[in-house]
C-alpha atoms as a PDB file:
ATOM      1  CA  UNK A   1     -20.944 -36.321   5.621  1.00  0.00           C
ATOM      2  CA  UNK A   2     -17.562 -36.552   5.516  1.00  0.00           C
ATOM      3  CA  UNK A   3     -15.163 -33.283   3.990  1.00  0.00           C
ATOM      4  CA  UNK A   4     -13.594 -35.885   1.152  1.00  0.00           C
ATOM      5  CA  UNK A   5     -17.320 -36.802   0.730  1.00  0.00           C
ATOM      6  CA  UNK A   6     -18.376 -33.094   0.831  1.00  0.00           C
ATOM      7  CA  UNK A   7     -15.472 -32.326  -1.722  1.00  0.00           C
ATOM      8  CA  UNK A   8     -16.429 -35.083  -3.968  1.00  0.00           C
ATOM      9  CA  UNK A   9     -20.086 -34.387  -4.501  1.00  0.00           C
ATOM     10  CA  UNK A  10     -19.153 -31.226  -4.812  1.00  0.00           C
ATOM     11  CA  UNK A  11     -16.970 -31.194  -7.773  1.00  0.00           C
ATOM     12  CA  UNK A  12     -18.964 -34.222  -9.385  1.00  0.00           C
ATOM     13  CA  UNK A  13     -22.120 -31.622  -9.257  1.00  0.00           C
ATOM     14  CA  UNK A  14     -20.553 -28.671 -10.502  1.00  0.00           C
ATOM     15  CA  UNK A  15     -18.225 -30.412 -13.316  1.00  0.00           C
ATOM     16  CA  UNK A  16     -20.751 -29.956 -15.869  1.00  0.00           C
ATOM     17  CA  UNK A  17     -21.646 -26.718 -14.971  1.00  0.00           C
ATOM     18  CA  UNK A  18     -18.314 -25.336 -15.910  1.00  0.00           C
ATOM     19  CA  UNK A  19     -18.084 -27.066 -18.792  1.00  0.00           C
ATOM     20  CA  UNK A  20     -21.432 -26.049 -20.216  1.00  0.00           C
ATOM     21  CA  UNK A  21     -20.135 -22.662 -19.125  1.00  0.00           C
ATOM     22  CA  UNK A  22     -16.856 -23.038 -20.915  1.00  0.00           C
ATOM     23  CA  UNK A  23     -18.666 -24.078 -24.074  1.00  0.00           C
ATOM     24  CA  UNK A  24     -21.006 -20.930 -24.230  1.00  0.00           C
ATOM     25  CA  UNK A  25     -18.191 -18.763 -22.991  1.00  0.00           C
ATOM     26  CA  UNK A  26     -18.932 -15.786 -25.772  1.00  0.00           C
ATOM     27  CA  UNK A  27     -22.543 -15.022 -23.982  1.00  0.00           C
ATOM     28  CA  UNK A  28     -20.177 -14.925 -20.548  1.00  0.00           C
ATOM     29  CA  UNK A  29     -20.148 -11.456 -17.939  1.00  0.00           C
ATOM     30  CA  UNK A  30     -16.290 -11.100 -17.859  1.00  0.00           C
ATOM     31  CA  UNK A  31     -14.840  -8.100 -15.476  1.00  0.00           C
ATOM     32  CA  UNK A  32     -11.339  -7.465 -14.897  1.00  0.00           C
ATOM     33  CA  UNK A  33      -9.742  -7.334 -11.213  1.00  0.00           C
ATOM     34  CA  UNK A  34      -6.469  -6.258 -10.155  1.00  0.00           C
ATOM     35  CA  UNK A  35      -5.511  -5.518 -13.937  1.00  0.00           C
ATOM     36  CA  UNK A  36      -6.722  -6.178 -17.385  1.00  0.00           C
ATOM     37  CA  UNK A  37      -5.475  -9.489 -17.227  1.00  0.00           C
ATOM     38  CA  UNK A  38      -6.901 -10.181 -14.082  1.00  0.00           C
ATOM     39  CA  UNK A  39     -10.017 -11.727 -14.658  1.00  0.00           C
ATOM     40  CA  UNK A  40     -13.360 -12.408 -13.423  1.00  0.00           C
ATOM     41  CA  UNK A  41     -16.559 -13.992 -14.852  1.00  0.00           C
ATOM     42  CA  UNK A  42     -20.106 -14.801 -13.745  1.00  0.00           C
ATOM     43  CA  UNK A  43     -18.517 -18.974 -13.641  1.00  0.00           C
ATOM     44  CA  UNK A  44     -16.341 -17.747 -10.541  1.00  0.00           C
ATOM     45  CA  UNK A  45     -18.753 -16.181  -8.613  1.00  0.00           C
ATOM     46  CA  UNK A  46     -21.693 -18.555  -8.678  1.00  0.00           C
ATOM     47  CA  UNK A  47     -19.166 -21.590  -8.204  1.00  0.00           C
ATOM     48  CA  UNK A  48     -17.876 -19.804  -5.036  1.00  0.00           C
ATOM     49  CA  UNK A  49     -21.531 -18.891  -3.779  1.00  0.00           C
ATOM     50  CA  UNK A  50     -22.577 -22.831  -4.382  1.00  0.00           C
ATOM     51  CA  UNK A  51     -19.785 -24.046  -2.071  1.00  0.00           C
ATOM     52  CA  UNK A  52     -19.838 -21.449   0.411  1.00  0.00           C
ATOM     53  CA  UNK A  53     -23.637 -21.807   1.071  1.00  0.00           C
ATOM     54  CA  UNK A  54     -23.786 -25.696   1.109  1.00  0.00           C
ATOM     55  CA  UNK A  55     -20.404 -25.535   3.653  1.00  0.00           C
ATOM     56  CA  UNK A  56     -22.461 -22.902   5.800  1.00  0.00           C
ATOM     57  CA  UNK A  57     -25.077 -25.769   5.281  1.00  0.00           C
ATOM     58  CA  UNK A  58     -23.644 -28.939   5.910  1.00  0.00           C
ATOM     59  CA  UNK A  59     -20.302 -27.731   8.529  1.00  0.00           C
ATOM     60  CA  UNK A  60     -21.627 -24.487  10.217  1.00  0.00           C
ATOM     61  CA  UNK A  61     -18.721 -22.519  12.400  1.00  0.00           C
ATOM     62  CA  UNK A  62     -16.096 -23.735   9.696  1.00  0.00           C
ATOM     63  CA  UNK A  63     -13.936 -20.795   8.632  1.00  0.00           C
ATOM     64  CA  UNK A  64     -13.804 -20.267   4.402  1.00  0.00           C
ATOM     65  CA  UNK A  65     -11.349 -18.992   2.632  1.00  0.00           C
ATOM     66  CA  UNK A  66     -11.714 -18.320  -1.127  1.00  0.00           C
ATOM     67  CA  UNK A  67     -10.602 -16.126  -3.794  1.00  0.00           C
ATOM     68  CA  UNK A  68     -13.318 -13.604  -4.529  1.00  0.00           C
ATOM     69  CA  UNK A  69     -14.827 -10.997  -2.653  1.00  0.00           C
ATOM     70  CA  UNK A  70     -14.813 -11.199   1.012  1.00  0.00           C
ATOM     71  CA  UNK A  71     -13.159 -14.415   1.596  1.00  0.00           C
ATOM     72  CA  UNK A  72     -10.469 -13.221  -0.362  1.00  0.00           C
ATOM     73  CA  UNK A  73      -8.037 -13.085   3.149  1.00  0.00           C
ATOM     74  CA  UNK A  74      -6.665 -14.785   5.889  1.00  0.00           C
ATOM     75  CA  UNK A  75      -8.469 -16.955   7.968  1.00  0.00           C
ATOM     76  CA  UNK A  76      -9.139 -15.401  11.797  1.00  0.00           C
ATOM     77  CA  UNK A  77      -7.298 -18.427  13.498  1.00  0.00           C
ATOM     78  CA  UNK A  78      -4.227 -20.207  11.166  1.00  0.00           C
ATOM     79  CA  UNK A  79      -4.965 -23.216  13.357  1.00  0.00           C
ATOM     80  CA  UNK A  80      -9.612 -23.286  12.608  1.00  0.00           C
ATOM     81  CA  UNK A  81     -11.066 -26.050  10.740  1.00  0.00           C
ATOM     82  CA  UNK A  82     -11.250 -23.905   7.045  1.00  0.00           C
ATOM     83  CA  UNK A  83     -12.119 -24.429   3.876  1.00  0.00           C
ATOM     84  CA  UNK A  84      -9.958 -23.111   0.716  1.00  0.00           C
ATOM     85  CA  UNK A  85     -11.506 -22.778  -2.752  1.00  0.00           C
ATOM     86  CA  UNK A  86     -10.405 -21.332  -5.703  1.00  0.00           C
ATOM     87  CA  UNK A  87     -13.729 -21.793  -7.857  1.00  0.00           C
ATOM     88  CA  UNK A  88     -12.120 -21.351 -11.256  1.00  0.00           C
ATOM     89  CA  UNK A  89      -7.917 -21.366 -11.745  1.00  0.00           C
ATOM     90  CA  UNK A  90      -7.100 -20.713 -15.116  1.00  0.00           C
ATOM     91  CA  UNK A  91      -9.698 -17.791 -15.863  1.00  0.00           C
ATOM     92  CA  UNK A  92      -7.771 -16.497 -18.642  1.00  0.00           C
ATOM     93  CA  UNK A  93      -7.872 -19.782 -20.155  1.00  0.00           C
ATOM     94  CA  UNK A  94     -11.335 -20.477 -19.735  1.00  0.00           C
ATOM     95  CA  UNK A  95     -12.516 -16.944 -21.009  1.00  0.00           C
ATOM     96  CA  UNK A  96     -10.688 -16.759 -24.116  1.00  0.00           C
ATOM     97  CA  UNK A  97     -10.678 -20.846 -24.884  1.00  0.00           C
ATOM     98  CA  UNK A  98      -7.369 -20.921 -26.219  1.00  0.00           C
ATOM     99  CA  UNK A  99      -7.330 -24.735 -24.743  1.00  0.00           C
ATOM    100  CA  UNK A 100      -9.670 -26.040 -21.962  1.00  0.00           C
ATOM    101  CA  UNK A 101      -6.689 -25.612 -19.008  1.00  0.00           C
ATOM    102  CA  UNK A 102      -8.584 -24.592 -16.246  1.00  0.00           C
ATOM    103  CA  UNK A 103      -9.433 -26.114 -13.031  1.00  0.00           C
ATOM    104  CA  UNK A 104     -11.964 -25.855  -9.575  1.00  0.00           C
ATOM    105  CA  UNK A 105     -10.293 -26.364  -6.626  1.00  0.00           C
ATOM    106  CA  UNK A 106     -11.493 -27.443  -3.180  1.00  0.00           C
ATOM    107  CA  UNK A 107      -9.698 -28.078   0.029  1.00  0.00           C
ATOM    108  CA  UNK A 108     -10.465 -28.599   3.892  1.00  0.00           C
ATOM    109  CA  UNK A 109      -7.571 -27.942   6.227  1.00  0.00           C
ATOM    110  CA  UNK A 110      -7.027 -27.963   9.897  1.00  0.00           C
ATOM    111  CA  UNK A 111      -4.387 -26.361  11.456  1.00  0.00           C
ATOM    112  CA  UNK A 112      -2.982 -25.052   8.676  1.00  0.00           C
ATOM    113  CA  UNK A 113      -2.418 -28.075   7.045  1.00  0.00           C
ATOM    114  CA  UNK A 114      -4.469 -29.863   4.237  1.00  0.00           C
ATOM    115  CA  UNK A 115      -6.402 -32.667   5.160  1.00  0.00           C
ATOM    116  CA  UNK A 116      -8.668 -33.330   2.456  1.00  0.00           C
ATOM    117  CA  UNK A 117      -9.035 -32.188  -1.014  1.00  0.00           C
ATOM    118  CA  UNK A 118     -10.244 -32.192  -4.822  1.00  0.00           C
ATOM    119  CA  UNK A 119      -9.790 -30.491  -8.213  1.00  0.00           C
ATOM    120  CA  UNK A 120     -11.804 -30.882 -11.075  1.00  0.00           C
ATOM    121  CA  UNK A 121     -10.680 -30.213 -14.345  1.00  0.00           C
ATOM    122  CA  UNK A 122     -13.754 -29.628 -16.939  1.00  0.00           C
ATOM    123  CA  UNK A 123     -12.066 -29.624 -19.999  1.00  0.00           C
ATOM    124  CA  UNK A 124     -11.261 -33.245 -19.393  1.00  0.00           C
ATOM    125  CA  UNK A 125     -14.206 -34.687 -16.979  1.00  0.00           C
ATOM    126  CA  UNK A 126     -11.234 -35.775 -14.745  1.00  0.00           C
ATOM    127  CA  UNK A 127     -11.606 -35.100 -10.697  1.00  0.00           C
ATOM    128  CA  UNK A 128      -8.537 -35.747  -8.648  1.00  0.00           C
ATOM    129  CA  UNK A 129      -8.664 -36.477  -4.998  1.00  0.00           C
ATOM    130  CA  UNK A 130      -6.311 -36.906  -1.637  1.00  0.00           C
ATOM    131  CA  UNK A 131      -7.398 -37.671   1.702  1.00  0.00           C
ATOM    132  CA  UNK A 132      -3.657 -37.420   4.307  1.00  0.00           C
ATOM    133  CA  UNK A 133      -2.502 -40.585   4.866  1.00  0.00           C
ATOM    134  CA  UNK A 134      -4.798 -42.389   2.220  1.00  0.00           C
ATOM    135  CA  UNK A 135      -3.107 -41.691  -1.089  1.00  0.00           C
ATOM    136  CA  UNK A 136      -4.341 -39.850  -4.132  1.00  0.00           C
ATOM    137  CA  UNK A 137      -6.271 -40.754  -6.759  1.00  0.00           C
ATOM    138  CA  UNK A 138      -7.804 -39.309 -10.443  1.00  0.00           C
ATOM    139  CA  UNK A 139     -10.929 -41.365 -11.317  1.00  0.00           C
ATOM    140  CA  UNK A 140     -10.145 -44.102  -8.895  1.00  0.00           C
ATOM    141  CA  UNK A 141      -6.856 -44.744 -10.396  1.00  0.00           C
ATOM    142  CA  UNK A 142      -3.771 -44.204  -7.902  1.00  0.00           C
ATOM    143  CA  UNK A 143      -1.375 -41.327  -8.329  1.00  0.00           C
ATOM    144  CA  UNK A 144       2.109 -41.116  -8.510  1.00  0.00           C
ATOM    145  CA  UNK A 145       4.041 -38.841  -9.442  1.00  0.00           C
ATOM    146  CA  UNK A 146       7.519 -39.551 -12.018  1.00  0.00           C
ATOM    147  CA  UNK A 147      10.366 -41.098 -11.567  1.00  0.00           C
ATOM    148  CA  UNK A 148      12.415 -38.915 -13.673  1.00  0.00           C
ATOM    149  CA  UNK A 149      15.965 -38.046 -11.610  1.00  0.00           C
ATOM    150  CA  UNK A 150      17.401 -35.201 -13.017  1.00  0.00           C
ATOM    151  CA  UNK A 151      16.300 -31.571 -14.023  1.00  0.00           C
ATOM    152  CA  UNK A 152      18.160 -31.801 -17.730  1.00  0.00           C
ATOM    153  CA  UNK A 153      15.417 -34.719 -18.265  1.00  0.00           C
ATOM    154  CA  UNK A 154      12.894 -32.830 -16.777  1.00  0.00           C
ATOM    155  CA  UNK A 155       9.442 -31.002 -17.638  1.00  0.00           C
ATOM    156  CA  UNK A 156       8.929 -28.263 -15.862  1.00  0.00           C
ATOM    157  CA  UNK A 157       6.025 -25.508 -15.282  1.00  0.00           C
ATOM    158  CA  UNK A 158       7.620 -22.505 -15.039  1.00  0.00           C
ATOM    159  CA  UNK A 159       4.636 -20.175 -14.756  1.00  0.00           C
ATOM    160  CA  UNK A 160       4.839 -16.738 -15.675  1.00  0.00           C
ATOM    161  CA  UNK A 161       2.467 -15.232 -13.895  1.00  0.00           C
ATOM    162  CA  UNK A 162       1.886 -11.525 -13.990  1.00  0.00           C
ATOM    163  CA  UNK A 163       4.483  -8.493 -14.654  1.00  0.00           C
ATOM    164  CA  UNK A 164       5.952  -8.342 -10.944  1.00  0.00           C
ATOM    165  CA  UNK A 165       6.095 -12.120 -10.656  1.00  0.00           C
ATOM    166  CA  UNK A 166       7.896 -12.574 -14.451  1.00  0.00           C
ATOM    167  CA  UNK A 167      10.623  -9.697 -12.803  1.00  0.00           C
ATOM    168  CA  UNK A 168      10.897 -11.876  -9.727  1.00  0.00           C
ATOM    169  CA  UNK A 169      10.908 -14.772 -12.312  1.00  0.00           C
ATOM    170  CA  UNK A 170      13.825 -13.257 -14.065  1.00  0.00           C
ATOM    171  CA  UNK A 171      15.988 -12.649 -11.477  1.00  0.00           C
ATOM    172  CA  UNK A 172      15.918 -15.953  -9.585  1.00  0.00           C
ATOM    173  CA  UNK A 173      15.067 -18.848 -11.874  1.00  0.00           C
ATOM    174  CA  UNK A 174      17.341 -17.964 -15.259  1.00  0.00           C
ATOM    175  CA  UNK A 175      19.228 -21.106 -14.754  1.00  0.00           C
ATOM    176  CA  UNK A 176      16.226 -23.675 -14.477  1.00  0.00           C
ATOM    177  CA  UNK A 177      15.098 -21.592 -17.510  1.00  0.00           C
ATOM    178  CA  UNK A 178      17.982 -22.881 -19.533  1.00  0.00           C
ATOM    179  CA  UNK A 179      18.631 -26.123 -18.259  1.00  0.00           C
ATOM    180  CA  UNK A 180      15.472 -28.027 -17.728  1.00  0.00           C
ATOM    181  CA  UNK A 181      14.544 -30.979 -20.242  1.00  0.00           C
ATOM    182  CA  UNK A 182      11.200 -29.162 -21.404  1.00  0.00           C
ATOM    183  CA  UNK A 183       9.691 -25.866 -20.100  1.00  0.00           C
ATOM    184  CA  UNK A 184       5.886 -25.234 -20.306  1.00  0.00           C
ATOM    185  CA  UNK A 185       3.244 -22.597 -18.902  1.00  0.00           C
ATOM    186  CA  UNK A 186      -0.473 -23.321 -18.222  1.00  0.00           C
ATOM    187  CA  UNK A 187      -1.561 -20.486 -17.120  1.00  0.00           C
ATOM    188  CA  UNK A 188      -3.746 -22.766 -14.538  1.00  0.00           C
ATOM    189  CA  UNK A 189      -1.425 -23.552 -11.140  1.00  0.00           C
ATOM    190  CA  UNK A 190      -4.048 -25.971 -10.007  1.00  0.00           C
ATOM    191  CA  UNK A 191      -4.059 -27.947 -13.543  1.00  0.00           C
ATOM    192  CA  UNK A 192      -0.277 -27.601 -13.406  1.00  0.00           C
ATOM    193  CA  UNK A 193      -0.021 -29.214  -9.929  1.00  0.00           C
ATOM    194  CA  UNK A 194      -2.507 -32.193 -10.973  1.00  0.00           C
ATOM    195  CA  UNK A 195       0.082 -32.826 -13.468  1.00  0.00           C
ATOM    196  CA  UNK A 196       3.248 -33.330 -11.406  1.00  0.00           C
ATOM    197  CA  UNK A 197       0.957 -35.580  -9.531  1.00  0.00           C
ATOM    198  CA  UNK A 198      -0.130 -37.723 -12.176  1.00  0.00           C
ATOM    199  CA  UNK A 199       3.304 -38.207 -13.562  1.00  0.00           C
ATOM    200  CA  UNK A 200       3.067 -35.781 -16.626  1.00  0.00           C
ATOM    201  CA  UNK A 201       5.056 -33.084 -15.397  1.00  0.00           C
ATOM    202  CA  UNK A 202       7.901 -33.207 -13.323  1.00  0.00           C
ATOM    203  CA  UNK A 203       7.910 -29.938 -11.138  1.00  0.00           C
ATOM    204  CA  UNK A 204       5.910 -26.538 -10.900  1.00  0.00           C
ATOM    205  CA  UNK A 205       7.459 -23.141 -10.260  1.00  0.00           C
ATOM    206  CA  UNK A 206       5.562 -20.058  -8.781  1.00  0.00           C
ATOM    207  CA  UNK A 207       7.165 -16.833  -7.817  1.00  0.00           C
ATOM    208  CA  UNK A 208       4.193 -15.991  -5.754  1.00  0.00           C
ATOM    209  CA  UNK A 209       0.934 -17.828  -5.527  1.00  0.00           C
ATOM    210  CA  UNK A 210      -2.083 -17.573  -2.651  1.00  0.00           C
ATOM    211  CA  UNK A 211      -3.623 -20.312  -0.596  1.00  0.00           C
ATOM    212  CA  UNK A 212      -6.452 -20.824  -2.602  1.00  0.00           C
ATOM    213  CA  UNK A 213      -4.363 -21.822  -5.718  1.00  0.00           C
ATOM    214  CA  UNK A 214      -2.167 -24.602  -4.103  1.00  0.00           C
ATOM    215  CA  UNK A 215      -3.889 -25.889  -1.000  1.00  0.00           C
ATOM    216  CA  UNK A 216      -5.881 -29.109  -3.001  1.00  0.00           C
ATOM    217  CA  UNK A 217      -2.895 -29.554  -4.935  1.00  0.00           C
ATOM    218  CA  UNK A 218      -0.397 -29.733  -2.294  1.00  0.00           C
ATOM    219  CA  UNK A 219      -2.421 -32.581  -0.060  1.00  0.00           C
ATOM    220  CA  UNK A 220      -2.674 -34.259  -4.073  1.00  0.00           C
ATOM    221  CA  UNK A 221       1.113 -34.395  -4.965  1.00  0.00           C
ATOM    222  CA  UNK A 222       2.456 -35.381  -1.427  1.00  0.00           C
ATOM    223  CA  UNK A 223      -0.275 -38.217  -1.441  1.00  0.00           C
ATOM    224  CA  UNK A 224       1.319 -39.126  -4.811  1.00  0.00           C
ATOM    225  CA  UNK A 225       4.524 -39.150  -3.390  1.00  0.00           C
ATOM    226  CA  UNK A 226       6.127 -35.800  -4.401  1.00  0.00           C
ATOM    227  CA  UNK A 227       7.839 -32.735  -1.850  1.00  0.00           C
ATOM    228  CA  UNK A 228       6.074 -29.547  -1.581  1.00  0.00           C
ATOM    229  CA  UNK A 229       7.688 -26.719  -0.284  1.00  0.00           C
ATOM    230  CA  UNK A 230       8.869 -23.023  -0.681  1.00  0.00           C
ATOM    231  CA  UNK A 231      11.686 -22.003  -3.270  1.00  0.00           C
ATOM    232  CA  UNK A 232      14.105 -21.577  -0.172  1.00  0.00           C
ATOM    233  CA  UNK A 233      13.506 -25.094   0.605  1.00  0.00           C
ATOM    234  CA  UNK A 234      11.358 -24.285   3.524  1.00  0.00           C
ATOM    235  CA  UNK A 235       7.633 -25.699   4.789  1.00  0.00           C
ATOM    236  CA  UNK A 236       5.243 -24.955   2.154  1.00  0.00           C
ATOM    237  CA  UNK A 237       2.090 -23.075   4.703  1.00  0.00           C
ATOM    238  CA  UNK A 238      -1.026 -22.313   3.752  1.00  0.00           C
ATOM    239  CA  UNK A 239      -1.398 -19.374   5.623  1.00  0.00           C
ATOM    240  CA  UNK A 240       2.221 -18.103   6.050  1.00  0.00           C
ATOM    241  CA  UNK A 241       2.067 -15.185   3.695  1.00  0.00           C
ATOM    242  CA  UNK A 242       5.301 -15.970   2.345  1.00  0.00           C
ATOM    243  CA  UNK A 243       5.495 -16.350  -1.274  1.00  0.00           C
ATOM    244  CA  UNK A 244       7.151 -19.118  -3.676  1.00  0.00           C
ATOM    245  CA  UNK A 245       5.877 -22.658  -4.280  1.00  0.00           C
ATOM    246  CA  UNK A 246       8.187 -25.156  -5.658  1.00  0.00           C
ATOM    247  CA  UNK A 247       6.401 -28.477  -6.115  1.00  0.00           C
ATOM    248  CA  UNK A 248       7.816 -31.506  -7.832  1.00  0.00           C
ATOM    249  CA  UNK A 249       8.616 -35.304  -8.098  1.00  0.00           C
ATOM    250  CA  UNK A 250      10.730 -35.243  -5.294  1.00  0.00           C
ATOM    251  CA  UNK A 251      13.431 -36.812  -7.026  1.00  0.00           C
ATOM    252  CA  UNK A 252      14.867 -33.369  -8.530  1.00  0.00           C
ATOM    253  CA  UNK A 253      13.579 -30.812  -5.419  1.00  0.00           C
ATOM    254  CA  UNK A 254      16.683 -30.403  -4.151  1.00  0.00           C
ATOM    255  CA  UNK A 255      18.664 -29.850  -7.663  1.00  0.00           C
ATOM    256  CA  UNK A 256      16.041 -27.098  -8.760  1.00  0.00           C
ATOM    257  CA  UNK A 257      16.235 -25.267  -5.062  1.00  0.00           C
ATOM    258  CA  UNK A 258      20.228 -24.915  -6.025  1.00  0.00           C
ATOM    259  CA  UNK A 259      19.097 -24.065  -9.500  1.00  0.00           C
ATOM    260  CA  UNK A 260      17.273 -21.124  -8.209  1.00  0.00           C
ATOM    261  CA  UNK A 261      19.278 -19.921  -5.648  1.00  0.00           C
ATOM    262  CA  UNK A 262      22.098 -19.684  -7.808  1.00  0.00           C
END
């Protein structure tokens, strides 16, 4: 099998899970991580289990990186053939159902660099996926992101993250604040991301973000024809551990990296 195959099946046999999930959510085992607002539920954990045991399965050796638990870190070698998961983005959302923004993730990368990838978005039934070099698609429908050519026009995900990264936030990205055409949060990076590469959104703003939440969409919105990279402008890695993820139409990148520097 092939890792877009893999990634595929995947997502098209865990879809429904979620979403049965998401509609029973009040009977749901809910921790907290980090912080209060940190969230973790019983959906996370068995989604990450299912894909890590069928990669040990089907591509034995691979390297897996995920965010839960153990695989919550760096892989050994930046360069090994690795798989990055986040099994559900948006756990806030999903938990307390204020709208059905959340999102499974799954990506294969070698060398540090995305190859192959999916997200599935249960709220919707929609799975999006890229393959480098071979475009990206939602449904079997092509991608591409907007056309839109300036930031005042603009709709922009300026997520808010938590407390540290609305500080960082507040220091750096005042002036996109104010001047962007529309300015929305959420709360789900990977549904955020889908959007700028469908056409709906026009960029996405992180202070901080990890590997898990933006290696799929990366591979999706360059396939779609948008620019990925860091706030300074700079190569958006996987496995860097620098922080900041600007991602966007293309079209405005360079007007929003001014924006924040400023």
């Amino acid at each position: 099998m092939t890792e877009i195959g893999f990634i595929k099946c995947f997502l098209e046999d865990n879809i429904g899970y979620a979403r049965a999930k998401f509609a029973d959510r009040a009977s749901l085992t809910v921790t907290s991580k980090a912080n209060a607002s940190d969230l973790l539920t019983e959906v996370d954990l068995t989604l990450q289990k299912r894909a890590v045991d069928q990669i040990r399965a089907t591509f034995p050796g691979d390297e897996i990186v995920a965010e839960e638990g153990e695989f919550s870190r760096m892989p050994a070698s930046p360069n090994a053939r690795c798989w990055v998961m986040d099994p559900i983005d948006g756990t806030n959302n999903f938990v307390r159902g204020m709208f059905p923004v959340f999102a499974i993730s799954l990506a294969f990368a070698i060398h540090g660099r995305t190859v192959a990838a999916g997200m599935a978005y249960p709220g919707t039934g929609d799975i999006y996926l890229a393959e480098e070099g071979k475009g990206a698609f939602v449904n079997e429908t092509r991608l591409l992101v907007s056309q839109v050519q300036q930031v005042a026009e603009s709709r922009v995900d300026l997520d808010f993250g938590g407390v540290e990264d609305r500080n960082a936030w507040m220091e750096r990205a005042q002036s996109l604040f104010r001047q962007s055409g529309q300015v929305r949060c959420h709360g789900s990076a990977v549904a955020a991301i889908g959007q700028v590469a469908s056409g709906d959104l026009d960029a996405f703003v992180h202070m901080t973000l990890n590997p898990w939440d933006y290696a799929a969409g990366m591979l999706v919105v360059e396939e779609a024809g948008g620019v990925c990279s860091r706030l300074d402008g700079k190569t958006l890695k996987l496995f860097d551990g620098k922080d900041g993820v600007l991602i966007t139409n293309g079209a405005i990148h360079k007007e929003i990296i001014r924006l924040i520097r400023r």
